[in-house]
Protein backbone atom coordinates (compact mmCIF):
# COMPACT_ATOMS: atom_id res chain seq x y z
CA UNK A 1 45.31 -2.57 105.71
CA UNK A 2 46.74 -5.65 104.14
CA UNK A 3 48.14 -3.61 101.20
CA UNK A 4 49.64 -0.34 103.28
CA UNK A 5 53.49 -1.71 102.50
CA UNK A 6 52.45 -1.69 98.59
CA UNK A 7 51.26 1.41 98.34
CA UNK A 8 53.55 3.40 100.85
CA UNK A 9 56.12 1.73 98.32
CA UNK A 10 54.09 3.75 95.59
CA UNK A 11 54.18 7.38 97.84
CA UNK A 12 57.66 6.58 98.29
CA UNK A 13 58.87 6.02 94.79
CA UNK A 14 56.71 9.43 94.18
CA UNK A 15 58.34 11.60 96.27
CA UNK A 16 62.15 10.12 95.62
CA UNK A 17 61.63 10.34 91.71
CA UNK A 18 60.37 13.65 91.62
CA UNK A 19 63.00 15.04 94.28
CA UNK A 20 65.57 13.09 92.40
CA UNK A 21 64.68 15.02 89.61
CA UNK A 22 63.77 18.25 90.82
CA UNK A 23 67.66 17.71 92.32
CA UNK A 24 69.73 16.76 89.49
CA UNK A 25 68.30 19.26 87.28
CA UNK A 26 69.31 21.83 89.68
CA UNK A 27 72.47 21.08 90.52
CA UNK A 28 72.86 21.11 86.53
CA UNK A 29 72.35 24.34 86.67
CA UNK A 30 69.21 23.56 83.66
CA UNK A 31 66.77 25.85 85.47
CA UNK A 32 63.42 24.90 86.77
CA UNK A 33 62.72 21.06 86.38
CA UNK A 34 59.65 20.98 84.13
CA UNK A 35 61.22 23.57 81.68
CA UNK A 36 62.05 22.18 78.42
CA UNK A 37 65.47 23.25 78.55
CA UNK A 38 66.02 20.69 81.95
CA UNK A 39 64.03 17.90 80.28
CA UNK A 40 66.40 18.10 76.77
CA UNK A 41 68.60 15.42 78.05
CA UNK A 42 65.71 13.40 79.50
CA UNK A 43 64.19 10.24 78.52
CA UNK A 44 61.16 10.79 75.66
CA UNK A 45 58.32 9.80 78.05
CA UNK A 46 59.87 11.85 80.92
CA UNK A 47 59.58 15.00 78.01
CA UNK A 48 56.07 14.13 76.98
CA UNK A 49 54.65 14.05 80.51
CA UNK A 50 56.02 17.29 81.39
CA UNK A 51 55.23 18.53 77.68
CA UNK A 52 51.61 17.36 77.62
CA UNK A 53 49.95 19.44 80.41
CA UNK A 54 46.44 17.90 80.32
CA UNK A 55 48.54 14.26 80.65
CA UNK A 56 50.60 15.74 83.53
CA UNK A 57 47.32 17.14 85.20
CA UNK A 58 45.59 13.69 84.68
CA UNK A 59 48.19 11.34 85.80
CA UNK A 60 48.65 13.46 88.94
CA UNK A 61 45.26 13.84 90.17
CA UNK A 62 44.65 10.41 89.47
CA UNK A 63 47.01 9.19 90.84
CA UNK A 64 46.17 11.27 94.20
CA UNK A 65 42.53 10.16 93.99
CA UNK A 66 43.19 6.59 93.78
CA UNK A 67 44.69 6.71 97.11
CA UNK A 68 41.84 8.64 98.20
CA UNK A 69 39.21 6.19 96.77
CA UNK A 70 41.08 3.31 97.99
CA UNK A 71 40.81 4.39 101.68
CA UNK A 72 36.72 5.64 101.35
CA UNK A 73 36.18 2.01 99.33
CA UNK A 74 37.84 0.50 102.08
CA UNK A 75 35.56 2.04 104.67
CA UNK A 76 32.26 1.99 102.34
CA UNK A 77 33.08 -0.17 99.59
CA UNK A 78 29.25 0.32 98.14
CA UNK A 79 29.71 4.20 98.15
CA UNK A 80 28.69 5.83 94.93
CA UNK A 81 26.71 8.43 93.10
CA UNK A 82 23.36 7.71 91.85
CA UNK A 83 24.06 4.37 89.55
CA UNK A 84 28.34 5.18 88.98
CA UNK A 85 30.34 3.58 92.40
CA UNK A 86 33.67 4.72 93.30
CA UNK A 87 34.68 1.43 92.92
CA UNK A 88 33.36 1.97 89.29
CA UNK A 89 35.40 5.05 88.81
CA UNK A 90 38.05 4.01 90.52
CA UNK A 91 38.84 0.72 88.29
CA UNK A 92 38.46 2.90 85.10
CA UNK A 93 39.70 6.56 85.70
CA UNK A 94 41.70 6.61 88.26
CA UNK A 95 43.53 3.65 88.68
CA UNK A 96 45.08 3.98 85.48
CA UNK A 97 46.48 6.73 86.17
CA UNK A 98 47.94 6.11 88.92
CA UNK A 99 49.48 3.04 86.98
CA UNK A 100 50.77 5.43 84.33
CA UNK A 101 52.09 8.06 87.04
CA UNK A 102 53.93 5.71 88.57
CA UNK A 103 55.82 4.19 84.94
CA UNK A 104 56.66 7.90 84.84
CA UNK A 105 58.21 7.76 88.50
CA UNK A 106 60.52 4.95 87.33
CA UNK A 107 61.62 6.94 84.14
CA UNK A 108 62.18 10.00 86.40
């Protein structure tokens, strides 16, 4: 609870950089916004995250997880899987993700 105006922040910023994109590069008239065409005049790591689909699919379910782990660790901070804890899992695969998505959502 003490960190809900953080990561709303981080939703927000989400949602505006991707509309902001998936907006400019239609009123451009480039097409769909992850088509390399609409991503030509875009910064490089804007064009590799699009580009790289197992990056894109990483950095977006990671992201979405770590807001999902966060609220369960909250609730049942011990919660885990035989000997591997969420918090475990959390601090190694999906927070950085979610760090990476969001460098992405200020290039966007």
């Amino acid at each position: 609870p003490d960190y809900i105006p953080i990561l709303l922040y981080f939703q927000m910023a989400d949602l505006a950089s991707h509309w902001y994109h998936v907006y400019s590069t239609s009123t451009e008239g480039s097409g769909h916004h992850k088509t390399k065409e609409a991503l030509t005049e875009r910064n490089i790591v804007l064009r590799k995250y699009y580009d790289i689909y197992w990056l894109f699919a990483y950095l977006c379910a990671g992201a979405e997880f770590t807001w999902i782990a966060l609220y369960v660790l909250h609730w049942a901070p011990d919660f885990g899987v035989g000997p591997i804890s969420l918090a475990f899992v959390t601090r190694y695969g999906f927070a950085p993700a979610c760090l990476m998505k969001n460098i992405v959502n200020l290039c966007q």
